[in-house]
Protein backbone atom coordinates (compact mmCIF):
# COMPACT_ATOMS: atom_id res chain seq x y z
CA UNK A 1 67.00 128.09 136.01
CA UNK A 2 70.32 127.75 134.07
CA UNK A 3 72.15 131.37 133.18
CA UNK A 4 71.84 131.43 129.56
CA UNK A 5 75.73 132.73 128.01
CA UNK A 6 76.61 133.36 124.89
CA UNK A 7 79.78 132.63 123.25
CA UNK A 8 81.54 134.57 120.74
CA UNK A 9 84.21 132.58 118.69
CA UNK A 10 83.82 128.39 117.82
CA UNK A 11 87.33 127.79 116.95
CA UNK A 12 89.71 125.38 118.67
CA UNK A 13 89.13 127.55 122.02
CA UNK A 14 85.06 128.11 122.05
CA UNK A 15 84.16 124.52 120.72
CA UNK A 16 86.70 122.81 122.70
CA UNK A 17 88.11 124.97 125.87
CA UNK A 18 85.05 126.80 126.80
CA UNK A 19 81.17 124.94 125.28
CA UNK A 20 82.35 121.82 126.97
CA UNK A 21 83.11 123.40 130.55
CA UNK A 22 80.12 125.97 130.15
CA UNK A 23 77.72 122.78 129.67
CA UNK A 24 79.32 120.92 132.90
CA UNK A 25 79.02 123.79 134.95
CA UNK A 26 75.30 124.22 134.04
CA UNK A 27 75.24 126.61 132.01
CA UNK A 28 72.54 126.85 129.14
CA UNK A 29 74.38 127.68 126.16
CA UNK A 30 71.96 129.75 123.79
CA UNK A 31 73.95 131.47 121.61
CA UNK A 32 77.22 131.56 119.63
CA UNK A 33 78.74 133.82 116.82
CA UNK A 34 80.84 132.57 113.90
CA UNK A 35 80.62 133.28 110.54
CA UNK A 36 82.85 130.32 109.37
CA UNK A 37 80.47 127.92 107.82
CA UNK A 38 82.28 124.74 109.12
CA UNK A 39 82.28 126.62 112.80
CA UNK A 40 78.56 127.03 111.79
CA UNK A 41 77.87 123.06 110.73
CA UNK A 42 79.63 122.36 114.43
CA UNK A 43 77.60 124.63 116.67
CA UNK A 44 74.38 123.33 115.57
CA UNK A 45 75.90 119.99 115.81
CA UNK A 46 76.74 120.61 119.36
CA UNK A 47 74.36 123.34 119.84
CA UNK A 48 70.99 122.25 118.16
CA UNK A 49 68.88 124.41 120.30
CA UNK A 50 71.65 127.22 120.16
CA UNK A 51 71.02 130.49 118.12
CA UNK A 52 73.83 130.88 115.74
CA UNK A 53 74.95 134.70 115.09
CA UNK A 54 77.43 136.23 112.21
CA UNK A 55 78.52 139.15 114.44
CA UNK A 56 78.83 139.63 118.48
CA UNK A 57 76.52 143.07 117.88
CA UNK A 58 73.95 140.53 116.35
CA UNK A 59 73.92 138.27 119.21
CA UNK A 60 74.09 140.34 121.98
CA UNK A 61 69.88 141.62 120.72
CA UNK A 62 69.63 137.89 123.41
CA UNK A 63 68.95 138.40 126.82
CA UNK A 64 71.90 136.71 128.12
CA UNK A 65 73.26 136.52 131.69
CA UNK A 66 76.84 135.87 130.27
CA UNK A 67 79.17 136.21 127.22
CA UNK A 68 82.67 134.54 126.68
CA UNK A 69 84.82 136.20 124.45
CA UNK A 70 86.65 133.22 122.92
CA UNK A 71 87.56 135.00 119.32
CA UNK A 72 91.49 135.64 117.89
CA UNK A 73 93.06 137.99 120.56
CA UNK A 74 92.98 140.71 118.09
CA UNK A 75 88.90 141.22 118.63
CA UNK A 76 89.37 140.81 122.50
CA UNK A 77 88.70 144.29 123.22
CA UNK A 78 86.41 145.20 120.36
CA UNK A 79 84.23 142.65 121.43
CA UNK A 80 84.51 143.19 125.15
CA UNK A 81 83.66 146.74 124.86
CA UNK A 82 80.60 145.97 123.24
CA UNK A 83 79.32 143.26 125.62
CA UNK A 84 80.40 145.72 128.40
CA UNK A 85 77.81 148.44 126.72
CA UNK A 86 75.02 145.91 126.91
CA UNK A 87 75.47 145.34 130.21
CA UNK A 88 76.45 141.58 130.61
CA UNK A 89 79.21 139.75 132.56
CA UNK A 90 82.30 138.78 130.10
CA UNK A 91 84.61 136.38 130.54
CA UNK A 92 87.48 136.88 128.12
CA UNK A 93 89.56 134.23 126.73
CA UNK A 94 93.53 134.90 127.77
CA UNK A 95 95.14 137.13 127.16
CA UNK A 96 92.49 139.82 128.00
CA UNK A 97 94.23 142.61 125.92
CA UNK A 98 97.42 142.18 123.97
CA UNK A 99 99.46 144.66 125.94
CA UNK A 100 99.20 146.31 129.25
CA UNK A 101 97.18 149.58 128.00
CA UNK A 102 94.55 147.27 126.29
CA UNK A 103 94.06 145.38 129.09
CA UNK A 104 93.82 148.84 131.23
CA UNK A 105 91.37 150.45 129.45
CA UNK A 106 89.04 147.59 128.62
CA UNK A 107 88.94 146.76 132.57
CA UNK A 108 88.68 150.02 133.47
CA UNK A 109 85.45 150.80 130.26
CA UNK A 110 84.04 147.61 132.70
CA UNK A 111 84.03 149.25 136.43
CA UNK A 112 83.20 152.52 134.89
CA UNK A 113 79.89 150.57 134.03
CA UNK A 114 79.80 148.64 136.93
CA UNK A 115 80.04 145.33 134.43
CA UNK A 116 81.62 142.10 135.86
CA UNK A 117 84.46 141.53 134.16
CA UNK A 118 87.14 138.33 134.12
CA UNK A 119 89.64 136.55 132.07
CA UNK A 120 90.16 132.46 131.91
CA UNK A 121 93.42 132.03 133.28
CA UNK A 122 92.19 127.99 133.25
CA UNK A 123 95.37 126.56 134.26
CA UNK A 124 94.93 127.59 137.92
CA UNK A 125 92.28 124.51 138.10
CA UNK A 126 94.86 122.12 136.30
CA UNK A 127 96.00 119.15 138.83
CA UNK A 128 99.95 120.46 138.91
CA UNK A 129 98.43 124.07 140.51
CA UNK A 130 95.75 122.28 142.28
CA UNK A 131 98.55 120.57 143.95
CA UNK A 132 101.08 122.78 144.44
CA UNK A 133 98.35 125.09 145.83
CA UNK A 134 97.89 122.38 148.65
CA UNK A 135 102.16 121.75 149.46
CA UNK A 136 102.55 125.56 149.79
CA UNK A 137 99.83 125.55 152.50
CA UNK A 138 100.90 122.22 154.21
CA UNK A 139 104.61 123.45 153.88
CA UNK A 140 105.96 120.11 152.72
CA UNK A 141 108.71 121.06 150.76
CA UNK A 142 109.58 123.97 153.21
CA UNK A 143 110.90 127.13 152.39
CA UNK A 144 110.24 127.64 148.63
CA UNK A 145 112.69 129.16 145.98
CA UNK A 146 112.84 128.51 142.92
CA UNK A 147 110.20 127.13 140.29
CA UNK A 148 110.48 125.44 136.43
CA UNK A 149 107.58 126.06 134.82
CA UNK A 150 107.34 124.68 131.12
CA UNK A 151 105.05 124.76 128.00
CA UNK A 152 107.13 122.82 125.77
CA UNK A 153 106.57 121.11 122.90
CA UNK A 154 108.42 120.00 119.53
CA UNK A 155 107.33 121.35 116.76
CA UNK A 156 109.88 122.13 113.75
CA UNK A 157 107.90 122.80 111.04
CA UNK A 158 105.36 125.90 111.03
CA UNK A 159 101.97 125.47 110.40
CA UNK A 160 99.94 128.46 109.07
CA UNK A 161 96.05 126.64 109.32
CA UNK A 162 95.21 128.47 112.46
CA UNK A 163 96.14 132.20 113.23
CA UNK A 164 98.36 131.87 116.20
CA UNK A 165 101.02 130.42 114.23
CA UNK A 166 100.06 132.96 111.26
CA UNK A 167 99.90 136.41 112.63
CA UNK A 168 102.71 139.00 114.16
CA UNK A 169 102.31 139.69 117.81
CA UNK A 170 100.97 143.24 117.15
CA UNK A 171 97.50 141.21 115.97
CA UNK A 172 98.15 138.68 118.66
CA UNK A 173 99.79 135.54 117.48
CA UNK A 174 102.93 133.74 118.84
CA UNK A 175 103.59 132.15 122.26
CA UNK A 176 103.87 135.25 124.19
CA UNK A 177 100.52 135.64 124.17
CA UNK A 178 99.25 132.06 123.98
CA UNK A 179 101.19 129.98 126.58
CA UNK A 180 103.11 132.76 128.52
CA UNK A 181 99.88 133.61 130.15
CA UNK A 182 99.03 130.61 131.96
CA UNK A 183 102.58 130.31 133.05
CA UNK A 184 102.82 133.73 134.73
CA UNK A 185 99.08 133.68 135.86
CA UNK A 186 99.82 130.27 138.14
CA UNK A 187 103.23 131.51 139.23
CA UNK A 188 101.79 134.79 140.52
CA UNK A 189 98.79 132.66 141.78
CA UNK A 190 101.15 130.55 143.68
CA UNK A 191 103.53 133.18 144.90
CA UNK A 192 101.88 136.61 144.00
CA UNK A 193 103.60 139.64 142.49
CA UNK A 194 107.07 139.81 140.95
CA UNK A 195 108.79 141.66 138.29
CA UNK A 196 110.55 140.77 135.35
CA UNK A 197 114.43 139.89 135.83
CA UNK A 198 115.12 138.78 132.25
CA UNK A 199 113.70 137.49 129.53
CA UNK A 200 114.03 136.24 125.42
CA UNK A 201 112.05 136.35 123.15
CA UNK A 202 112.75 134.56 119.66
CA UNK A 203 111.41 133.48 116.53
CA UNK A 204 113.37 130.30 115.70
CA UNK A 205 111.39 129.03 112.81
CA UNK A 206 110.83 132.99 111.10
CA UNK A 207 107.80 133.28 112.00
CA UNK A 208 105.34 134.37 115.41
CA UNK A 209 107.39 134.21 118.72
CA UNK A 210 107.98 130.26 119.02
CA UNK A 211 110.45 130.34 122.21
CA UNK A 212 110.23 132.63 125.11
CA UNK A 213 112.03 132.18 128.61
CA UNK A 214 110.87 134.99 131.26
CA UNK A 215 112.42 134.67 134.82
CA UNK A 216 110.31 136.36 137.57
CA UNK A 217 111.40 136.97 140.78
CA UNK A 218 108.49 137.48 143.51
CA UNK A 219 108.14 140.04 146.18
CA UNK A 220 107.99 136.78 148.24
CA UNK A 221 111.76 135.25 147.59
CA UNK A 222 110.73 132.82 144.76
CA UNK A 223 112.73 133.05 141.28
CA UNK A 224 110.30 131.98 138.74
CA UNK A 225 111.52 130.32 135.35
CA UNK A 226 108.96 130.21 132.73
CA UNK A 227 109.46 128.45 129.25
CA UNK A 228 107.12 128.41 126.46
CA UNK A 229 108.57 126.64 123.08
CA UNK A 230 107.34 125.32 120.12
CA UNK A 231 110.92 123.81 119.20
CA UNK A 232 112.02 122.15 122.14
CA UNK A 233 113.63 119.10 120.91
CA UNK A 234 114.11 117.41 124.32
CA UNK A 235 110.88 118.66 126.36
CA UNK A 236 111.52 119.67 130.10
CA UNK A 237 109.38 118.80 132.94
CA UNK A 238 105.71 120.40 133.21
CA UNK A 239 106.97 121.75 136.52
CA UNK A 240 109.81 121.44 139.10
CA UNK A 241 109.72 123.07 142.18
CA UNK A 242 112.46 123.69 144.57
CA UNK A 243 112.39 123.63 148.39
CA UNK A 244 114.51 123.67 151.72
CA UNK A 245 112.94 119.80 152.62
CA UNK A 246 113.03 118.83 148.59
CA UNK A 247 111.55 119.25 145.11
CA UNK A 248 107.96 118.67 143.41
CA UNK A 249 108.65 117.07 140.12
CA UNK A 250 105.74 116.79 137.42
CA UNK A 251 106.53 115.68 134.33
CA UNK A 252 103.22 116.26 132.21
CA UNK A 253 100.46 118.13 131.86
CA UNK A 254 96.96 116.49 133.50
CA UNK A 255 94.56 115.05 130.58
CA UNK A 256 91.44 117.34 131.02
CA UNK A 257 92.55 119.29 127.48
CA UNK A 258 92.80 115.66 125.79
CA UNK A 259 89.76 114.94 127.26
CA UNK A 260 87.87 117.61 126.07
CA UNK A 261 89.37 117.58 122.52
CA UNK A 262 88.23 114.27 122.58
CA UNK A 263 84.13 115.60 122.93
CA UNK A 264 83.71 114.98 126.85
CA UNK A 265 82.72 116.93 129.67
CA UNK A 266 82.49 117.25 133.16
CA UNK A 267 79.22 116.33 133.56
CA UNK A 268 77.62 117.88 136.73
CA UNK A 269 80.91 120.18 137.06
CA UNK A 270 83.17 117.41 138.15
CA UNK A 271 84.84 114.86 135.70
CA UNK A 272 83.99 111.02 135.89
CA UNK A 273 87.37 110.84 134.46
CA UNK A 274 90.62 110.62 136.56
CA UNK A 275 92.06 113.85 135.57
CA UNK A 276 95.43 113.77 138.10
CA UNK A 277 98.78 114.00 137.18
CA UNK A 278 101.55 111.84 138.63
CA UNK A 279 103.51 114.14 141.12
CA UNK A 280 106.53 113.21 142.89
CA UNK A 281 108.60 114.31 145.59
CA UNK A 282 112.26 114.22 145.35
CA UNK A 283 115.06 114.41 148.28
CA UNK A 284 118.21 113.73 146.74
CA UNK A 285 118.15 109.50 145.76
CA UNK A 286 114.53 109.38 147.15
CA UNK A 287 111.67 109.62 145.04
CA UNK A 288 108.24 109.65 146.60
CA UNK A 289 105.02 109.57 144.43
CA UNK A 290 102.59 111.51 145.99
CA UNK A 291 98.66 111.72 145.63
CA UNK A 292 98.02 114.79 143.46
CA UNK A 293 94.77 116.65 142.89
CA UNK A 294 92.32 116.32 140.37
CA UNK A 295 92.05 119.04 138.31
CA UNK A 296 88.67 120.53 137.27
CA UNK A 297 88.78 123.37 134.82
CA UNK A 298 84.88 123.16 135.30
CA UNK A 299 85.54 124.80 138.59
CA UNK A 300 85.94 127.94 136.80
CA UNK A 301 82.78 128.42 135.08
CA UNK A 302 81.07 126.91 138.84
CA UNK A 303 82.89 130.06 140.19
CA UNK A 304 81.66 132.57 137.77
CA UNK A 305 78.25 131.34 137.57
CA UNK A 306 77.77 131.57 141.55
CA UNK A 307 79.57 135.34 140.92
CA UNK A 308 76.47 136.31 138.64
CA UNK A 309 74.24 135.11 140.88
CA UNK A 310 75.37 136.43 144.33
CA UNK A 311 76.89 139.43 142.71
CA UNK A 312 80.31 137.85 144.09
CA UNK A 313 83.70 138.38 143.01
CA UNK A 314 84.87 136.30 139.98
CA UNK A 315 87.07 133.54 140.36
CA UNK A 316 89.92 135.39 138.66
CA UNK A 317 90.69 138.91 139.38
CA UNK A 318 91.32 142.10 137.37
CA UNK A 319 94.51 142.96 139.27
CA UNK A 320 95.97 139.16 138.11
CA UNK A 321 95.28 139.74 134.98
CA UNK A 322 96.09 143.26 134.94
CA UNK A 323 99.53 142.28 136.21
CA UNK A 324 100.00 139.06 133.66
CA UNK A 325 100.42 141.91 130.79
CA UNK A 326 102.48 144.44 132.84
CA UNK A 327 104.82 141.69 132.91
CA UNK A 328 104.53 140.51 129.80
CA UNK A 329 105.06 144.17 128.42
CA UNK A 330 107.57 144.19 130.46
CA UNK A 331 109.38 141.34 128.99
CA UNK A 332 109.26 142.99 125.29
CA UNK A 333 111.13 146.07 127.06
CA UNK A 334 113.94 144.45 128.23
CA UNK A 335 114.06 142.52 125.45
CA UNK A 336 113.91 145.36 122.73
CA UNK A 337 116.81 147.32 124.98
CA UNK A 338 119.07 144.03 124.69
């Protein structure tokens, strides 16, 4: 029988980053708070069977075998707290908490009530970490040290429709918190803990963070440098990554988020689509394309869903995530003592 889940939040991330994959993964999705009447009109339109809720205390009266948080990162912990008293698994939309001490306390509110807990750090099933994942193990570019990672994007004029762009970072808006997660969460995936060398953090436009830069160096020799902009002008590549035998060069992101803005899914857990992106290997004048994986962000919801059964460990851990906003708080100290 399918796990039923719930999903609180049907904005850009619940209709379009989490429904789709919950559906593909088998998941039997029953309920879903919004109290935006458009968000309304589009759950039953993708939902007709789904019971639609004004308020995450509302829904969670369901017998449910999963919620996902997927509401503005201001009601992260609010709402985890209360799915965490009604005893259900929670998967909570990135960033779990919006500083180190949020995070903290709502992970520790979950093992103090024994309460699976996990956060959707999604880009670790994208096709540049899926393959990256398989050259560090098959030591093709040999001894690793130093990695590009990039969220850029051009974007010169603010908009203020959805509250990312709209709100200060104290309630949760600006990059920081939106795309510096998945960069640190696959660099620390790929070559575990590190701490914070330097960092900025600007507003360009006047408004939420909209250009951040953190370098990371990890325990294991690797200097990670992480970009997230909304006013890069001349985009760098998704990722380059530097080697003794030569570099990985990606240049763009795999399609799985056009696809699913575009109303597919991976049917079955596994897209019919190809979702790769072109990855090439570079040794001086010599360019090699390589095969690169598919990615699957599907693969995370498989994860968690054989986690509630088996009473496994989720597919992304506490300490991760835990670790994402130390260094991320971290990043606003040495900034604020520039």
């Amino acid at each position: 029988m399918a796990l039923k889940v719930g999903i609180s939040g049907y904005g850009l991330s619940g209709r379009y980053f989490h429904a789709p994959l919950l559906r593909g993964a088998g998941f039997n999705v029953s309920a879903i708070v919004t109290s935006n009447t458009e968000r309304t009109h589009y759950a039953h339109q993708d939902f007709p069977n789904a019971k639609i809720f004004s308020s995450i205390e509302a829904m969670l009266s369901e017998e449910l075998d999963l919620v996902v948080i997927a509401s503005a990162n201001s009601a992260h912990v609010e709402q985890g707290i209360e799915v965490i008293k009604a005893g259900i698994p929670v998967v909570v939309d990135k960033p779990m908490g919006r500083n180190y001490t949020e995070t903290k306390n709502l992970i520790e509110f979950a093992n103090t009530r024994g309460v699976p807990i996990t956060t959707y750090f999604n880009r670790r099933w994208d096709s540049d970490a899926l393959t990256i994942a398989r050259l560090i193990k098959e030591e093709t570019l040999g001894d690793l040290f130093r990695l590009d990672s990039r969220f850029e994007r051009f974007r010169p004029v603010m908009t203020t429709a959805g509250w990312r762009d709209s709100v200060n970072p104290d309630a949760g808006g600006g990059l920081l918190l939106d795309l510096q997660p998945h960069l640190i969460s696959t660099a620390i995936g790929w070559f575990g803990a590190g701490t914070v060398k330097s960092a900025t953090i600007k507003s360009i436009r006047g408004g939420v963070v909209d250009d951040c830069v953190l370098h990371i160096a990890h325990d294991n020799g690797v200097d990670s440098f992480l970009s997230a902009s909304a006013i890069a002008g001349a985009p760098g590549p998704r990722i380059r990554l530097l080697g003794s035998k030569g570099a990985l060069v990606i240049n763009e992101l795999d399609p799985q988020e056009a696809l699913l803005r575009a109303g597919k899914f991976p049917e079955g857990g596994s897209w019919q689509e190809d979702t790769s992106s072109r990855a090439f290997i570079h040794t001086g004048n010599q360019v090699e394309e390589i095969v690169s994986e598919q990615g699957n962000y599907a693969s995370f919801y498989t994860a968690v869903g054989v986690a509630i059964r088996e009473n496994s460990r989720m597919p992304v851990s506490t300490t991760d995530a835990l670790h994402v906003a130390q260094l991320i708080d971290d990043a606003r100290t040495l900034c604020a003592d520039a």
